[in-house]
Each structure stands twice: as C-alpha cells, then as structure tokens.
C-alpha atoms as a PDB file:
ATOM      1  CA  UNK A   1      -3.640 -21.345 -52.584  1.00  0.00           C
ATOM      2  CA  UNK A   2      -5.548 -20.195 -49.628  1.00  0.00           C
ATOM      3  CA  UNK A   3      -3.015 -18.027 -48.638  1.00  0.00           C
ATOM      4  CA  UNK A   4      -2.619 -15.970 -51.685  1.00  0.00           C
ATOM      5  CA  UNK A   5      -6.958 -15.483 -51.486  1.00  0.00           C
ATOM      6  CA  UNK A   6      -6.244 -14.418 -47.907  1.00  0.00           C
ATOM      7  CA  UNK A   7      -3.512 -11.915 -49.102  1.00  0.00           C
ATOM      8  CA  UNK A   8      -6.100 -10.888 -51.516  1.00  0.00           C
ATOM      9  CA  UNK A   9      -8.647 -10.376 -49.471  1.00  0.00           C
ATOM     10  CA  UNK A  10      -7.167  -8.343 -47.357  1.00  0.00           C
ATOM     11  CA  UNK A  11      -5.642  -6.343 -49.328  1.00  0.00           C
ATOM     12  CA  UNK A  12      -8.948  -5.568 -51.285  1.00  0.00           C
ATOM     13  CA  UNK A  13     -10.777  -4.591 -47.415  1.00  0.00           C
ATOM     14  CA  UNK A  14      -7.674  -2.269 -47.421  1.00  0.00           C
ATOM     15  CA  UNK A  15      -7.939  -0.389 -50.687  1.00  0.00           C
ATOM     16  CA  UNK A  16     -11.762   0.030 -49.619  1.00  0.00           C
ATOM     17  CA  UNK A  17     -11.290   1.035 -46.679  1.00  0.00           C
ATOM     18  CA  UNK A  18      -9.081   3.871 -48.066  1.00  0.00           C
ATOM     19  CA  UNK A  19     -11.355   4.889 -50.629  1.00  0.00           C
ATOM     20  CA  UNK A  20     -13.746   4.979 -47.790  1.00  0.00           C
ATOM     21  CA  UNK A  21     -11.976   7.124 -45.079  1.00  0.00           C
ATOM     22  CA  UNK A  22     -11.167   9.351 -48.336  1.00  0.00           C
ATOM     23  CA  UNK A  23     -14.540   9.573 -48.926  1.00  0.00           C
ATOM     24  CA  UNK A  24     -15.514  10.398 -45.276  1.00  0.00           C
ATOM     25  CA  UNK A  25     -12.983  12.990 -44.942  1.00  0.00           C
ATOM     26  CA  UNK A  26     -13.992  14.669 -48.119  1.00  0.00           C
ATOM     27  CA  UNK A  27     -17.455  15.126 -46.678  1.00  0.00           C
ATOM     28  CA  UNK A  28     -16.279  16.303 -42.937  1.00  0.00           C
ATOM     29  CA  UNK A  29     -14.309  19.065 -44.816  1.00  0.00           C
ATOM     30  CA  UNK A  30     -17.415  20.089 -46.263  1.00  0.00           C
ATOM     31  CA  UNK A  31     -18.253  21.401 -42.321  1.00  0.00           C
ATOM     32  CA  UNK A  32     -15.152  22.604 -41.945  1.00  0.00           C
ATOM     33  CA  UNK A  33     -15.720  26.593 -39.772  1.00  0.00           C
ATOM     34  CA  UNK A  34     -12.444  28.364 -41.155  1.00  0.00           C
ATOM     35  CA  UNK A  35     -13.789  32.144 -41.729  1.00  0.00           C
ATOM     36  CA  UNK A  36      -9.999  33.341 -41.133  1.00  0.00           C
ATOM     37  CA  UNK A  37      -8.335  31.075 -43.002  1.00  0.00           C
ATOM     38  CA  UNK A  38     -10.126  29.769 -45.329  1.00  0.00           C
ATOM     39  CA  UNK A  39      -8.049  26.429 -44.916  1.00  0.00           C
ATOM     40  CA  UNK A  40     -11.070  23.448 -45.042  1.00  0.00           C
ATOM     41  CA  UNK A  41      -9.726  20.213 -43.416  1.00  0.00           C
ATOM     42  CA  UNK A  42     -11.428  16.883 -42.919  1.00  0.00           C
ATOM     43  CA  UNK A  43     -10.228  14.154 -41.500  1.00  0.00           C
ATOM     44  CA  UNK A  44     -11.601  10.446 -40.988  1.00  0.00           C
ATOM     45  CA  UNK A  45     -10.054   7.971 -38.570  1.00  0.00           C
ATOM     46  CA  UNK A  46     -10.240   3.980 -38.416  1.00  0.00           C
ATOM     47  CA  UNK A  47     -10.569   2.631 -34.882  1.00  0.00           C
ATOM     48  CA  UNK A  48      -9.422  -0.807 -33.367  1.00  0.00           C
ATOM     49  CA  UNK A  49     -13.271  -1.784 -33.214  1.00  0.00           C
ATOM     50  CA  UNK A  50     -13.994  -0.686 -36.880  1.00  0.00           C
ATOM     51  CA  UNK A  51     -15.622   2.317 -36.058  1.00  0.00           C
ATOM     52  CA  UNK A  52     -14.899   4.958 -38.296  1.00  0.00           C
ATOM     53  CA  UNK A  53     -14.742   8.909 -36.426  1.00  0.00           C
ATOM     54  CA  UNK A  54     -15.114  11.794 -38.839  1.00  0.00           C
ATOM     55  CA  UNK A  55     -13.367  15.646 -38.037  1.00  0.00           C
ATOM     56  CA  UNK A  56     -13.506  18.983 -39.339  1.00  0.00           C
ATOM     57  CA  UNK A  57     -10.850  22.061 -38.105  1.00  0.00           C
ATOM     58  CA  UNK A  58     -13.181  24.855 -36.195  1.00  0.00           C
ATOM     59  CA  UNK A  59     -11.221  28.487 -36.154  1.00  0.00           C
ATOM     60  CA  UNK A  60     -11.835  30.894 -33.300  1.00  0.00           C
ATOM     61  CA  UNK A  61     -11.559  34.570 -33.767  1.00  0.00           C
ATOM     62  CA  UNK A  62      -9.052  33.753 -30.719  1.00  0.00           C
ATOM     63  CA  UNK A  63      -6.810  31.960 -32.656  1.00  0.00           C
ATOM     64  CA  UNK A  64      -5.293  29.651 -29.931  1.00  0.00           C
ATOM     65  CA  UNK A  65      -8.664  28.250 -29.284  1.00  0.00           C
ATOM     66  CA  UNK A  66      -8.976  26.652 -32.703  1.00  0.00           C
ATOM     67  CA  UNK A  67      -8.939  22.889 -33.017  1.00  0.00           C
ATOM     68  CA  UNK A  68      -7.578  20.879 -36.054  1.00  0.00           C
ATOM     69  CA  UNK A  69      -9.825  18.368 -37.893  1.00  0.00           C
ATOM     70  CA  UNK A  70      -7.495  15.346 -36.918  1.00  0.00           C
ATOM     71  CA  UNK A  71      -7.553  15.795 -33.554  1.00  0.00           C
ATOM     72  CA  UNK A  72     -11.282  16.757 -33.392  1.00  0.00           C
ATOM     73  CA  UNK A  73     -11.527  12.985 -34.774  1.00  0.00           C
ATOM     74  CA  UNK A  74      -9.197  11.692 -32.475  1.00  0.00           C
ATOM     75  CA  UNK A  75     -11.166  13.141 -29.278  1.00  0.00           C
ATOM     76  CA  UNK A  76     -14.399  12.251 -30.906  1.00  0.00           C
ATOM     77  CA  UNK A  77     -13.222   8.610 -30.637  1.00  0.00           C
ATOM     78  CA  UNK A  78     -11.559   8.866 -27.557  1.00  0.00           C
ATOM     79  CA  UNK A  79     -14.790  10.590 -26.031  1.00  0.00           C
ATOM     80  CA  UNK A  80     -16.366   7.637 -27.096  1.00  0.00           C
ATOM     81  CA  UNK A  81     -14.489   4.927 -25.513  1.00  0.00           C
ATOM     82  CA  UNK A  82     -11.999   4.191 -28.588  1.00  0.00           C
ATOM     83  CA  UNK A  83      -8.054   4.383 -27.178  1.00  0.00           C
ATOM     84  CA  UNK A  84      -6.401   3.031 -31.138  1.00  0.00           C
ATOM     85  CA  UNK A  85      -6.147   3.908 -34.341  1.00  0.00           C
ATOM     86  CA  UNK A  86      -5.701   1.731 -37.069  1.00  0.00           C
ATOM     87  CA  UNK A  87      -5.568   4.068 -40.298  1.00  0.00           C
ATOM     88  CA  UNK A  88      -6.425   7.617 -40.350  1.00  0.00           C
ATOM     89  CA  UNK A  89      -6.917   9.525 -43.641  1.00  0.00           C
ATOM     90  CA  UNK A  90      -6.570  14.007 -43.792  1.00  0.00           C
ATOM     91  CA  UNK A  91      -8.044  15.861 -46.749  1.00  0.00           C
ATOM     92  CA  UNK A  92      -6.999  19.500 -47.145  1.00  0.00           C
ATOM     93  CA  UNK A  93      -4.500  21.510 -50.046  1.00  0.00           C
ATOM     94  CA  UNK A  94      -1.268  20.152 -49.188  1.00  0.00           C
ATOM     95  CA  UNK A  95      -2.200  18.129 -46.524  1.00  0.00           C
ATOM     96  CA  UNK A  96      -0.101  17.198 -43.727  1.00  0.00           C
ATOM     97  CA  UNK A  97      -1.037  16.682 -39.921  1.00  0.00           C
ATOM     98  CA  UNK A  98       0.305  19.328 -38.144  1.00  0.00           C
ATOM     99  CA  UNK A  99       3.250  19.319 -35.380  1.00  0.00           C
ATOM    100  CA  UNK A 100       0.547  19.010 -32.500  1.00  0.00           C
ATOM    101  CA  UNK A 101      -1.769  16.577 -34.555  1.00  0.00           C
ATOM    102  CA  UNK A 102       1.329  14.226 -34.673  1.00  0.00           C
ATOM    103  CA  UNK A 103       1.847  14.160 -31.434  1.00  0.00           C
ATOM    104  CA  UNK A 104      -1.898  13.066 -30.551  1.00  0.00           C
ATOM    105  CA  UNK A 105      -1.862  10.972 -33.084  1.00  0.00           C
ATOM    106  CA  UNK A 106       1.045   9.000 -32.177  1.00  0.00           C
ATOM    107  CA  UNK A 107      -0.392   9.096 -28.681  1.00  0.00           C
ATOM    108  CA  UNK A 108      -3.336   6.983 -29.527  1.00  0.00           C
ATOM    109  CA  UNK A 109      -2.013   4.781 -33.157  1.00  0.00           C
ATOM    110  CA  UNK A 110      -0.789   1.630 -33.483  1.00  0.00           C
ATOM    111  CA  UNK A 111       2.772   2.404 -34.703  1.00  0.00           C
ATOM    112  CA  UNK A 112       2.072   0.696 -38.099  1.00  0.00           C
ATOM    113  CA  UNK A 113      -1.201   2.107 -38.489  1.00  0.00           C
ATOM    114  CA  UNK A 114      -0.911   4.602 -41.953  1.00  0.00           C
ATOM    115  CA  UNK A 115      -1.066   8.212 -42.363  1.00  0.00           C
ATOM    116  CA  UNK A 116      -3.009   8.875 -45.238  1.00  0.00           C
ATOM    117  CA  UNK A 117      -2.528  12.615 -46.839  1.00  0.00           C
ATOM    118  CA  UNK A 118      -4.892  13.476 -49.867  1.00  0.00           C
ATOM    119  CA  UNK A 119      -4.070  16.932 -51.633  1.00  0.00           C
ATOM    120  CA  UNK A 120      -7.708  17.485 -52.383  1.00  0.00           C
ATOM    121  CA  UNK A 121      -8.604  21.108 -54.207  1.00  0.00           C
ATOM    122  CA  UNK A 122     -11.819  20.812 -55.391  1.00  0.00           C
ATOM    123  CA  UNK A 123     -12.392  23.986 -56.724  1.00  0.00           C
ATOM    124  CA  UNK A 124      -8.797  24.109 -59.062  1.00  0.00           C
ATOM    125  CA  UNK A 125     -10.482  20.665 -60.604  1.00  0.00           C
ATOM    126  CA  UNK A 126      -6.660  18.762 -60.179  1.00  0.00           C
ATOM    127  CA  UNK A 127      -6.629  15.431 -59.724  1.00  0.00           C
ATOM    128  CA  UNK A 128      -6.038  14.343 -55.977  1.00  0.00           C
ATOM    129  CA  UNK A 129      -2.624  13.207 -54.643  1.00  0.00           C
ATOM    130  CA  UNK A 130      -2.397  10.565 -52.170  1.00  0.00           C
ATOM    131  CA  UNK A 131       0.287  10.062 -50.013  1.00  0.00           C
ATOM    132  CA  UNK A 132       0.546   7.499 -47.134  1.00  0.00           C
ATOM    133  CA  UNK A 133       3.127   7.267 -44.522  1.00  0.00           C
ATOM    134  CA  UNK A 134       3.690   5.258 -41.340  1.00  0.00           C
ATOM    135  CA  UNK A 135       2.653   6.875 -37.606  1.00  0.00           C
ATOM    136  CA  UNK A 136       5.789   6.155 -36.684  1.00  0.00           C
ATOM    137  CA  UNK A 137       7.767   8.388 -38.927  1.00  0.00           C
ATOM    138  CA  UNK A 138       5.528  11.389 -38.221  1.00  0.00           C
ATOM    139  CA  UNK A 139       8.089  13.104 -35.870  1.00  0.00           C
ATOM    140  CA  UNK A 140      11.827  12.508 -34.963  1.00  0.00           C
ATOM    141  CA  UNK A 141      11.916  11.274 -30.966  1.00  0.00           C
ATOM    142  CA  UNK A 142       8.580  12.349 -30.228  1.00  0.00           C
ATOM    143  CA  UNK A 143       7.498  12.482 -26.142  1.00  0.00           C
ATOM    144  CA  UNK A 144       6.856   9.531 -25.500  1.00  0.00           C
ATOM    145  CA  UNK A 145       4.794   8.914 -22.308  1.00  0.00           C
ATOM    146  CA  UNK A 146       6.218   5.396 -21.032  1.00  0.00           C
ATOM    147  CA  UNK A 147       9.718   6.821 -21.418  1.00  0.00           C
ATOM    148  CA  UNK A 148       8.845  10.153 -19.297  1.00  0.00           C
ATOM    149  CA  UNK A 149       7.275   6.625 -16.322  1.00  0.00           C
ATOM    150  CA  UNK A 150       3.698   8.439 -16.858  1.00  0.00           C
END
C-alpha cells in the first residue's frame, strides 16, 4: 500500500513540475529578442538541486552571434554552479532543440532526464502539443567527451 502512494506521489510532483517548467518557459519566451526572425523561444530547465533556470533565444544582426533559449538556460545554470539537468521543457512553434542545443544539453543531463517540446502559438489560438522525449535519443552517437579521454 505504501508503495503505490509513493508511486503516486511522485508521479503527481512530476506532472507539476511539467506544468510548471511549461509555465516558466511560456513566460521566458515572452523576452525572447528575435527582430530577424521573429522565432520567440523559451525554455525552462530543472536542475539536480531543484532549482529551476529560465532562457530566452537573443538574435544578433550578426547572425552567428545569436544564442538559443536552451542553451542560454543551460549556461545560466552552469554560471551558477549547477553541472545536471533533470528535466528541461522548450516552448516555441514546432519546437525542437536544435543540433547545437542537443549537444549541450546532453553535455550537462542525466541521460534519463526528459526533453519536453511544447508547440505553443499563442497568437493562432491552437491548443498546445506536448511532446517529451529522452536526452538520450536527442542525437545518433553524439561526441561524447569521456570517449574522446577529455
């Protein structure tokens, strides 16, 4: 019996905690700079300590110099002593984490940790699709730094 309230515990804490990184995403996209593109992204990570690290993508006339909103969350947590990710949730018209967000991201996630897409358009009014899928099926034989010896 207390197994099955355990199971449903967590499992509640993780339905919550995706409607929250959801939620968090949807309101770093709001501060998304993307004058050329006009592609908002948000992004909201979940850290090993429970800390929760917000992103938005910033565009550069310089195109090259423009960051994505994952990996602005990813440094942010990095910057701030954070090395894993448990869940991290990206908010954008189709979204998908991009070749180079996939590679940072696998860099710092626990291999198990979900990927959690939301095709959010706000503006068309359509409902939001959520997709989820597992860091480690985000790219086929990605570099991997302890099989390089770094």
């Amino acid at each position: 019996m207390t197994i099955r309230r355990e199971k449903t515990k967590r499992k509640s804490w993780a339905v919550k905690m995706k409607n929250k990184l959801i939620e968090l995403a949807k309101k770093a996209q709001k501060h998304a700079y993307c004058p050329y593109s006009r592609y908002p992204v948000g992004a909201a990570m979940l850290c090993e300590s429970g800390r929760i690290y917000t992103g938005c993508n910033v565009e550069n006339a310089s195109f090259g110099l423009s960051m994505c909103a994952e990996r602005t969350a990813v440094f942010k947590a990095v910057s701030n002593g954070e090395k894993k990710i448990r869940e991290i949730c990206v908010v954008a018209k189709s979204a998908t984490p991009c070749g180079a967000c996939r590679q940072v991201i696998l860099e710092f996630a626990d291999k198990k940790a979900n990927v959690i897409c939301v095709d959010w358009q706000p503006l068309e009014k359509k409902k939001e699709k959520i997709i989820q899928i597992r860091v480690s099926k985000l790219l086929y034989r990605p570099f991997d730094p302890s099989e390089a010896g770094l």
